[in-house]
Protein backbone atom coordinates (compact mmCIF):
# COMPACT_ATOMS: atom_id res chain seq x y z
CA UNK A 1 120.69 111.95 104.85
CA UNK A 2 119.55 108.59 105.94
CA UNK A 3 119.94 109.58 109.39
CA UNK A 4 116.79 112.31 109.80
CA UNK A 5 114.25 110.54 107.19
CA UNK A 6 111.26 108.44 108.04
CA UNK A 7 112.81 105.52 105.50
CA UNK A 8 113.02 102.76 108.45
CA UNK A 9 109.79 103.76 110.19
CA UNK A 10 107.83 103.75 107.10
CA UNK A 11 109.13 100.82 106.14
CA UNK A 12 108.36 98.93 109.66
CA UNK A 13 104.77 100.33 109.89
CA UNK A 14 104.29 98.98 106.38
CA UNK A 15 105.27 95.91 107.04
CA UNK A 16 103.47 95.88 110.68
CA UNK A 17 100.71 96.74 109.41
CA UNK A 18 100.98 93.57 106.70
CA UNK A 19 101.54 91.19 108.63
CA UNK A 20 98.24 92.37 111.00
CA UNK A 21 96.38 91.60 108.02
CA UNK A 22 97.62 88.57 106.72
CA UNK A 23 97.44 87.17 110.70
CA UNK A 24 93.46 88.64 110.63
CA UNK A 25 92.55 87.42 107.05
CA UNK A 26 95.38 85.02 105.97
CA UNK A 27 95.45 87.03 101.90
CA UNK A 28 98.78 87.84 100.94
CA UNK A 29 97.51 89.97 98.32
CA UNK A 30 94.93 92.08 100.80
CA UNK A 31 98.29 92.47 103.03
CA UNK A 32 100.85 93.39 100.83
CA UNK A 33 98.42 95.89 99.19
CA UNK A 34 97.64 97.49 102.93
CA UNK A 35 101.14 97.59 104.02
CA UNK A 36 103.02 98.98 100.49
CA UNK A 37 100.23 101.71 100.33
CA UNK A 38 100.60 102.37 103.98
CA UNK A 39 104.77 102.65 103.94
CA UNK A 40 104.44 104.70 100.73
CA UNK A 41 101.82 106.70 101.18
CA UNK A 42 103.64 107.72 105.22
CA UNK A 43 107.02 108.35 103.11
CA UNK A 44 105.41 110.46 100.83
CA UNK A 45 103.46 112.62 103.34
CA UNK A 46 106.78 112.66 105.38
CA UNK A 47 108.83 114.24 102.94
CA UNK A 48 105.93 116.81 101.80
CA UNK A 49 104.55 117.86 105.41
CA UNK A 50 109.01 117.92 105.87
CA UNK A 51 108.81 115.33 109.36
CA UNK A 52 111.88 114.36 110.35
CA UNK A 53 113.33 112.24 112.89
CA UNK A 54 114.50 114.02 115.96
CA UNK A 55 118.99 114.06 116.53
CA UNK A 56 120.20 112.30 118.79
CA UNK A 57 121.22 114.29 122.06
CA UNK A 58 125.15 113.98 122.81
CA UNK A 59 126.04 114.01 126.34
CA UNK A 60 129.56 114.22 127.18
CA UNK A 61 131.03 112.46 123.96
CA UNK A 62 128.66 109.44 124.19
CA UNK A 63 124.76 109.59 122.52
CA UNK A 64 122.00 109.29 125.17
């Protein structure tokens, strides 16, 4: 399950996106506000619009 969901990307823009803010405006309330609403609000709209990470191709036996 954990393998086609947007968990780890939503996660890293969320935090990407917090630590742009705190390195632009230095308030760690300003950035943690941006980047939870950001992660949860791309999780969300993942699992409702149904995105999914693509599978990886396997080419003989190994993953390319």
């Amino acid at each position: 399950m954990l393998t086609r969901e947007l968990y780890a990307v939503s996660a890293i823009l969320g935090a990407g996106s917090a630590v742009a803010v705190l390195a632009l405006w230095g308030d760690t309330t300003t950035a943690s506000l941006i980047g939870g609403t950001l992660a949860i609000t791309l999780r969300l709209a993942s699992r409702k619009l149904g995105w999914h990470l693509p599978k990886p191709r396997i080419i003989g036996g190994q993953t390319a």
